[in-house]
N, C-alpha and C. Protein backbone atom coordinates (compact mmCIF):
# COMPACT_ATOMS: atom_id res chain seq x y z
N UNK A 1 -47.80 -65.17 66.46
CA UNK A 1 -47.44 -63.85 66.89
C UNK A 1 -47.84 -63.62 68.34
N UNK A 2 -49.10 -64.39 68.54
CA UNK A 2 -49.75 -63.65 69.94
C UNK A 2 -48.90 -64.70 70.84
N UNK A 3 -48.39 -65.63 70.59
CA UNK A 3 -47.58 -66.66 71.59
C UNK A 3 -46.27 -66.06 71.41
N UNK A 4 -45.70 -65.27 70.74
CA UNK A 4 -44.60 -64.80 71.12
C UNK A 4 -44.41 -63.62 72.11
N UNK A 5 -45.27 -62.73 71.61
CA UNK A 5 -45.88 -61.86 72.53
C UNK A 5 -45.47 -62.32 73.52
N UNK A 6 -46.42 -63.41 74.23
CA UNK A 6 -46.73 -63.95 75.63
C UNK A 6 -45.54 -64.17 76.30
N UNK A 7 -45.01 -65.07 75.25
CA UNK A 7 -43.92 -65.52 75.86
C UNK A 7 -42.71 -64.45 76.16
N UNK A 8 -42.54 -63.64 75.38
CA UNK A 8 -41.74 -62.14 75.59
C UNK A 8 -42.11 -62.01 76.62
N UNK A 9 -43.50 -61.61 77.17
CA UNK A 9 -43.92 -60.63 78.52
C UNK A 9 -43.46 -61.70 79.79
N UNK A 10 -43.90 -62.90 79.00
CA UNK A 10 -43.70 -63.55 80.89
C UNK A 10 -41.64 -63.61 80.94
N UNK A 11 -41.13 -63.68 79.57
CA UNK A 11 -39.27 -63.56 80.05
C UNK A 11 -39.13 -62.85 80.70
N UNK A 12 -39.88 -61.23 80.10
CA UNK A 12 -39.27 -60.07 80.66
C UNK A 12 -40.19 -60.13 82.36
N UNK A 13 -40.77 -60.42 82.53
CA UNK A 13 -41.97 -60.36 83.77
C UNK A 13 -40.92 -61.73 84.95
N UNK A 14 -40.29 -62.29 84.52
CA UNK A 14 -38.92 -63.60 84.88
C UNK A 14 -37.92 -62.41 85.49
N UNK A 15 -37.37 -62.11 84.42
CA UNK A 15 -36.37 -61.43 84.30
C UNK A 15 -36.30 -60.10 85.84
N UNK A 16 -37.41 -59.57 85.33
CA UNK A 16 -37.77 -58.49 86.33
C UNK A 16 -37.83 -59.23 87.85
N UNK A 17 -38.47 -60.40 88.02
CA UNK A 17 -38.36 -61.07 89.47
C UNK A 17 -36.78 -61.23 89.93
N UNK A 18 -36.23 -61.85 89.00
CA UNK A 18 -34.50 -62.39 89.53
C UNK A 18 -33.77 -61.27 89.56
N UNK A 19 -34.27 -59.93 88.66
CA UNK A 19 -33.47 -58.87 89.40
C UNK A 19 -33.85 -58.37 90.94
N UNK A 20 -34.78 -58.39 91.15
CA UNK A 20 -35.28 -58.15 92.47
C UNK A 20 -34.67 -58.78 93.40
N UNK A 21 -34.32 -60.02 93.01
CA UNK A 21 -34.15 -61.30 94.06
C UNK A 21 -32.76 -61.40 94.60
N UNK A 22 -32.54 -61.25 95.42
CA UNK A 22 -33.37 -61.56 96.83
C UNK A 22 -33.72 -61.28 97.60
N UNK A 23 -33.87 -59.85 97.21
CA UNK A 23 -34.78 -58.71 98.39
C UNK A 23 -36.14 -58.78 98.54
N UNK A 24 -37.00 -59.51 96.99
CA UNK A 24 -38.27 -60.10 97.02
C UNK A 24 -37.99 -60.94 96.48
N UNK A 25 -38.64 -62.24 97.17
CA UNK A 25 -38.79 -63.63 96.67
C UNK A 25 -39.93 -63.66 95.77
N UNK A 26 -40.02 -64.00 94.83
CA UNK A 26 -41.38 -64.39 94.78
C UNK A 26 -41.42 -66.46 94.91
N UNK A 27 -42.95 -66.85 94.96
CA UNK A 27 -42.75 -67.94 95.68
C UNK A 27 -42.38 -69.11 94.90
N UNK A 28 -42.43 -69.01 94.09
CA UNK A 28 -41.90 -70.24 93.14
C UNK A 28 -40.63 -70.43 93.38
N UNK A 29 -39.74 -69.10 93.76
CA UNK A 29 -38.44 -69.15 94.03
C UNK A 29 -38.25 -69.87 95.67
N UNK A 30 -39.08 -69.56 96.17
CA UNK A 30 -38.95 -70.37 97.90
C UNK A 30 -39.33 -71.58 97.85
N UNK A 31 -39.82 -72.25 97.25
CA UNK A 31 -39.89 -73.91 97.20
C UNK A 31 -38.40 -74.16 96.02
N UNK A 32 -38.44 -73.66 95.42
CA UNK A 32 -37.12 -74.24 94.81
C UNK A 32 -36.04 -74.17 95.66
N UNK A 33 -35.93 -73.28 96.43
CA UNK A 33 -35.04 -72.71 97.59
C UNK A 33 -34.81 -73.87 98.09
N UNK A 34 -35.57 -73.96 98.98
CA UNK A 34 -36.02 -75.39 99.85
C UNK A 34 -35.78 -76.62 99.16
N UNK A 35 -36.18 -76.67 98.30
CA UNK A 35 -35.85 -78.25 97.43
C UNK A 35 -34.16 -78.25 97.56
N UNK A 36 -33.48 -77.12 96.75
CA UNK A 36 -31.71 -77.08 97.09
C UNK A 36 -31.49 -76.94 98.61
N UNK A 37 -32.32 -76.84 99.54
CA UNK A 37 -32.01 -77.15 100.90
C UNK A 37 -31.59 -78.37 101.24
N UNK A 38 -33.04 -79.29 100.79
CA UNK A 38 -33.23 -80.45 100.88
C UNK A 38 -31.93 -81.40 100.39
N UNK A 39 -31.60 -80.88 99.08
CA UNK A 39 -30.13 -81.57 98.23
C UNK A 39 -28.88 -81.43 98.90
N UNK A 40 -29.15 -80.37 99.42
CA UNK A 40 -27.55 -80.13 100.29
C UNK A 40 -27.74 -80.99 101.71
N UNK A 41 -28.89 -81.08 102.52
CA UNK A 41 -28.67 -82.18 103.22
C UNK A 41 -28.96 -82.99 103.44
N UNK A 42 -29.26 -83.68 102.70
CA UNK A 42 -29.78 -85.27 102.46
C UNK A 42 -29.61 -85.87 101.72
N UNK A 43 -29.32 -85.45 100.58
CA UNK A 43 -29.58 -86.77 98.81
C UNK A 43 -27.83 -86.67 99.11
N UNK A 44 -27.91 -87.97 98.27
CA UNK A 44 -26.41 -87.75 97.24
C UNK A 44 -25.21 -88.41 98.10
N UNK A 45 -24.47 -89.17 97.47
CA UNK A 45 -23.26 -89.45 98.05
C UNK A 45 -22.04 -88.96 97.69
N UNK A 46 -21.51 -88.48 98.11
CA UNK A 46 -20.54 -87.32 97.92
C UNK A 46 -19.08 -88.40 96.96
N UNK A 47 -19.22 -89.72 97.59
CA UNK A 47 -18.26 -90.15 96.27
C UNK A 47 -18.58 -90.62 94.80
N UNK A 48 -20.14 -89.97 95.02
CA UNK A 48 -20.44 -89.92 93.10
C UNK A 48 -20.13 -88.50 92.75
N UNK A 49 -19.40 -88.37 91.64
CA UNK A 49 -19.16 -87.16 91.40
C UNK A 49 -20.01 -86.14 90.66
N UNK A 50 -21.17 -86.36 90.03
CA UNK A 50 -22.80 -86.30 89.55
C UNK A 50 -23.21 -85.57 90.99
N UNK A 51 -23.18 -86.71 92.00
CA UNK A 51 -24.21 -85.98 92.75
C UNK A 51 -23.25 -84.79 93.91
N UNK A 52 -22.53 -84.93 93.85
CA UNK A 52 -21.12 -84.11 94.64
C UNK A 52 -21.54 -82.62 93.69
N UNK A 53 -21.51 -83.07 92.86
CA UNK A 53 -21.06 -81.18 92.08
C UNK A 53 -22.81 -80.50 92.19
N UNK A 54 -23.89 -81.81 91.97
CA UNK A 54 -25.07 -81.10 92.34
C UNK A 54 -25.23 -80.21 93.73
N UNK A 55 -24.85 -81.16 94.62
CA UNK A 55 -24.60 -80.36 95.76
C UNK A 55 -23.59 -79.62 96.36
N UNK A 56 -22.81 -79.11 95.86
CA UNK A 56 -22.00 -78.01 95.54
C UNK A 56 -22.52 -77.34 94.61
N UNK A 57 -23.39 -77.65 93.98
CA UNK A 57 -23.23 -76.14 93.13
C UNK A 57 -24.98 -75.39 93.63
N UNK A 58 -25.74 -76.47 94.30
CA UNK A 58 -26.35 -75.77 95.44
C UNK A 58 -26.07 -75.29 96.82
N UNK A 59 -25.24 -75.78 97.26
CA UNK A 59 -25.10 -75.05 98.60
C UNK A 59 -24.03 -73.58 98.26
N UNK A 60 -23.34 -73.57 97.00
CA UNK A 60 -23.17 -72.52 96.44
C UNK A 60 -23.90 -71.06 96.35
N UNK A 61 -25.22 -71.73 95.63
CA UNK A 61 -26.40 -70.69 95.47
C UNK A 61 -26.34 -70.41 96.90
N UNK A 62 -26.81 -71.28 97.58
CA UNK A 62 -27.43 -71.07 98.92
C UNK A 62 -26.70 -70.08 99.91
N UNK A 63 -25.04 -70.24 99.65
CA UNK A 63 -24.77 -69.36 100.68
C UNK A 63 -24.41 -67.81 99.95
N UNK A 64 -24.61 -67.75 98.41
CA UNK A 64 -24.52 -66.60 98.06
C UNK A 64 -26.00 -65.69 98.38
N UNK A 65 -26.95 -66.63 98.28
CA UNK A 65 -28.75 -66.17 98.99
C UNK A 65 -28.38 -65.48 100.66
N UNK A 66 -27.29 -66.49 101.13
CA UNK A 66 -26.69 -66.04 103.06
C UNK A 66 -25.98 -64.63 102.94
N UNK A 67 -25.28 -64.66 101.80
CA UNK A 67 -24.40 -63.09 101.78
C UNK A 67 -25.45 -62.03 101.41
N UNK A 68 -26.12 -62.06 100.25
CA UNK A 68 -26.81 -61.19 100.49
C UNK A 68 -28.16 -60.57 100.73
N UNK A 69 -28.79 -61.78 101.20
CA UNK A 69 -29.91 -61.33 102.24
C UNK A 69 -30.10 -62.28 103.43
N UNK A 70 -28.91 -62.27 104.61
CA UNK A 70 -29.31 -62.66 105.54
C UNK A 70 -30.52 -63.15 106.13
N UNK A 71 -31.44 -62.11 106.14
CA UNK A 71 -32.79 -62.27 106.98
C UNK A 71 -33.85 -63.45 106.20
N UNK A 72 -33.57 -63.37 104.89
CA UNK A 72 -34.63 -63.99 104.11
C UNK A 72 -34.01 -66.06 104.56
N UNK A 73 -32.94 -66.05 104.08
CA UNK A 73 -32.52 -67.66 104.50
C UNK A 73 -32.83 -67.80 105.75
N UNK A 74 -32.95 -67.09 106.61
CA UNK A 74 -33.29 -67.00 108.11
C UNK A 74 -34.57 -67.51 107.99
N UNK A 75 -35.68 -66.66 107.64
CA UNK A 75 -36.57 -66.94 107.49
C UNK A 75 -36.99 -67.82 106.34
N UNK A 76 -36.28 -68.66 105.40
CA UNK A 76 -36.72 -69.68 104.94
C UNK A 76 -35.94 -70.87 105.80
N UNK A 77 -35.20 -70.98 105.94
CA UNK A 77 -34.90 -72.18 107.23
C UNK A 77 -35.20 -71.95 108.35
N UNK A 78 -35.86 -71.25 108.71
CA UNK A 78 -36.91 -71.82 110.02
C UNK A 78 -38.35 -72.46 109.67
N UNK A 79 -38.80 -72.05 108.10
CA UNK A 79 -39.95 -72.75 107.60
C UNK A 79 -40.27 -73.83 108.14
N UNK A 80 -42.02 -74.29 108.69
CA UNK A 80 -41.64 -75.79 109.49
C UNK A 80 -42.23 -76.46 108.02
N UNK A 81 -42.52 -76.21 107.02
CA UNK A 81 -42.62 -76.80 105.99
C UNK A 81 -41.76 -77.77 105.65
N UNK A 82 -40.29 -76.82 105.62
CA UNK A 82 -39.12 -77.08 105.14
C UNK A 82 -38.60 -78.17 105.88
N UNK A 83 -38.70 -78.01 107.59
CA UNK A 83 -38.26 -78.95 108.21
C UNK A 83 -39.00 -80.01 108.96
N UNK A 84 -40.55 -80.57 108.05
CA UNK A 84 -40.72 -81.88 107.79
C UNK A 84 -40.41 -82.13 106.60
N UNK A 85 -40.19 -81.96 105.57
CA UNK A 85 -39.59 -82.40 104.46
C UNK A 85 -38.51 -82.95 104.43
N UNK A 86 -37.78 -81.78 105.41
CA UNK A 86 -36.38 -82.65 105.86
C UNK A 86 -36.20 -83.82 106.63
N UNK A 87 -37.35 -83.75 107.74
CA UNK A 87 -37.74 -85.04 108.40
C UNK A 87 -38.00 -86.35 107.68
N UNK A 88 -39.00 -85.74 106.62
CA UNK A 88 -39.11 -86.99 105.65
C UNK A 88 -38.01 -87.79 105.14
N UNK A 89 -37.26 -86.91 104.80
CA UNK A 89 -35.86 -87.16 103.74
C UNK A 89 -34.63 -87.48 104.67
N UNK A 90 -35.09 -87.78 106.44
CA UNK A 90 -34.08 -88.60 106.92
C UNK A 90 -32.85 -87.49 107.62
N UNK A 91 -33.37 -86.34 107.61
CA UNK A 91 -32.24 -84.89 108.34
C UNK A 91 -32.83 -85.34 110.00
N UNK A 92 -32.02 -85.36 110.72
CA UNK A 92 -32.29 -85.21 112.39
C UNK A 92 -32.71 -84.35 113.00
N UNK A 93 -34.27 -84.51 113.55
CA UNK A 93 -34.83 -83.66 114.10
C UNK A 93 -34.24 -82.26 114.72
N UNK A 94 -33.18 -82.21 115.97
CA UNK A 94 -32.49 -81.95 116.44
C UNK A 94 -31.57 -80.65 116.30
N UNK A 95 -30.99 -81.07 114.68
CA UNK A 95 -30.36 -80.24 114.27
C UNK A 95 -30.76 -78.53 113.75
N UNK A 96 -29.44 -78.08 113.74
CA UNK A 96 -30.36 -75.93 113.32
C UNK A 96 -29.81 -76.25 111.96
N UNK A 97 -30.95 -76.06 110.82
CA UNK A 97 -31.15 -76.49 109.55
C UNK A 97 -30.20 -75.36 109.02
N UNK A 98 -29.70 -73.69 109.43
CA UNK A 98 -28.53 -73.39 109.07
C UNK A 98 -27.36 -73.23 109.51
N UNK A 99 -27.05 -74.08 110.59
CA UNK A 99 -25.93 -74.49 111.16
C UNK A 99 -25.18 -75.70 110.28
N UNK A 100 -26.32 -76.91 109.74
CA UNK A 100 -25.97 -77.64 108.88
C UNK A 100 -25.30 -77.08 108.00
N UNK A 101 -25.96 -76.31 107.07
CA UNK A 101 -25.20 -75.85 105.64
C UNK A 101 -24.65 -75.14 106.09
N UNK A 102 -24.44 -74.48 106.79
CA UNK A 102 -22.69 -74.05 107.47
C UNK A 102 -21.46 -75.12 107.31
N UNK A 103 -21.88 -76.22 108.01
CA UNK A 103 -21.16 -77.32 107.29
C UNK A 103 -20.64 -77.73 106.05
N UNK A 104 -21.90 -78.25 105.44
CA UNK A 104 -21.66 -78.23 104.07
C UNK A 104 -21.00 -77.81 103.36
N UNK A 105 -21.00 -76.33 103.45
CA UNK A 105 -19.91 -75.32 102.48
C UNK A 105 -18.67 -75.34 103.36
N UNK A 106 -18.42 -75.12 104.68
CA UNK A 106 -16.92 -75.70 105.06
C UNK A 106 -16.57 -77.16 104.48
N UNK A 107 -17.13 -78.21 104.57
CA UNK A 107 -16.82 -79.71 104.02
C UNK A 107 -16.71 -79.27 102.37
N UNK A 108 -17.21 -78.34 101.78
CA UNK A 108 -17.16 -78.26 100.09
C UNK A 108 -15.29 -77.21 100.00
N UNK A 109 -15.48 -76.23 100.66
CA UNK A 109 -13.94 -75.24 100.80
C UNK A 109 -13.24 -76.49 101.00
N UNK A 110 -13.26 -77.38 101.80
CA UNK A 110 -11.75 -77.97 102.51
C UNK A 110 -11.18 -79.10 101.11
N UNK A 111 -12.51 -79.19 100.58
CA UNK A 111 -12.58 -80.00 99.27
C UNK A 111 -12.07 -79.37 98.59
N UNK A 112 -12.11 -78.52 98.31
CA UNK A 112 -11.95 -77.83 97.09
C UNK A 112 -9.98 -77.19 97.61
N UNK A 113 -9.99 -77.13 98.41
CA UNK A 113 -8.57 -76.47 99.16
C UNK A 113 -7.58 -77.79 98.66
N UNK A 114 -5.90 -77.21 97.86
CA UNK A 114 -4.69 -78.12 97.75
C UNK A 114 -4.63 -78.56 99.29
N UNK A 115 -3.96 -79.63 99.15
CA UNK A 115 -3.34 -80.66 100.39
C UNK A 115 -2.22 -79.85 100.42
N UNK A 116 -1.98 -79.74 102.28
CA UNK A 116 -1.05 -79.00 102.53
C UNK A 116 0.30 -80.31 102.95
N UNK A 117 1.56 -79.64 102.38
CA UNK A 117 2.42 -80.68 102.57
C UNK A 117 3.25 -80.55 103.76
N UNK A 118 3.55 -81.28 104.77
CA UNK A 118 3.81 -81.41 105.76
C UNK A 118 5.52 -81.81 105.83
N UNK A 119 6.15 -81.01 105.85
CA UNK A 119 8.14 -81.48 106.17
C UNK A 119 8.57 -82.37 107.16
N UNK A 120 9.01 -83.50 107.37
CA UNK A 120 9.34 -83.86 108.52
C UNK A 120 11.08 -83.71 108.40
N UNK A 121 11.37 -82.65 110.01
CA UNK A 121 12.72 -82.36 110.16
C UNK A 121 13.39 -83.63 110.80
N UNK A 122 14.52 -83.72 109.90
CA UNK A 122 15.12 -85.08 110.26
C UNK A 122 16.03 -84.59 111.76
N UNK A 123 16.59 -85.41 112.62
CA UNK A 123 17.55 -85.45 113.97
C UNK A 123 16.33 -84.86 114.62
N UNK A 124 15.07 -84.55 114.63
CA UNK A 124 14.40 -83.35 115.41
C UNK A 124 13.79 -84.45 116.82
């Protein structure tokens, strides 16, 4: 009984964070953040289809986190946490860590977009 209890309070005590979110993070949610950072630019080869939909269906999250709280992805990709981790994992110093996944989700749309068919006018 008393472990159900518990476990009730911490769902609903869950529950109550992800409604909040993403106007308050709490922090368990910002390293997971970051870890789907990490997936969208670095792991995975995009012609396995396993690891393709993993990272699509994070940089998904990620840019719905961009629509509606700007400031917070701001301030988790400038984390310098975030960007030695990325260092570790082989991302180029260099780069603006959300300029990348700007990418990403254009390279995932164009994917996801029908092939446009092209007419060639004959005598032209």
């Amino acid at each position: 009984m008393f472990v159900e209890n518990l476990a009730g309070h911490q769902l609903r005590r869950g529950c109550d964070e992800l409604e909040c979110f993403p106007m308050e993070v709490p922090q368990l949610l910002s390293s997971s953040l970051q870890k789907l950072i990490i997936t969208c630019l670095t792991e995975g080869d995009d012609r396995d289809p396993s690891k393709a939909a993993v990272k699509a269906s994070s940089s998904a999250l990620l840019a719905r986190i961009l629509v509606m709280n700007t400031n917070y992805l701001a301030q988790l990709t400038s984390d310098p946490s975030l960007f030695t981790h990325l260092q570790k994992s082989g991302f180029p110093g260099e780069e603006n860590i959300l300029l990348c996944l700007v990418d990403v989700w254009l390279e995932k749309v164009q994917i996801c977009e029908p092939p446009v068919e092209h007419s060639v006018v004959e005598g032209a």
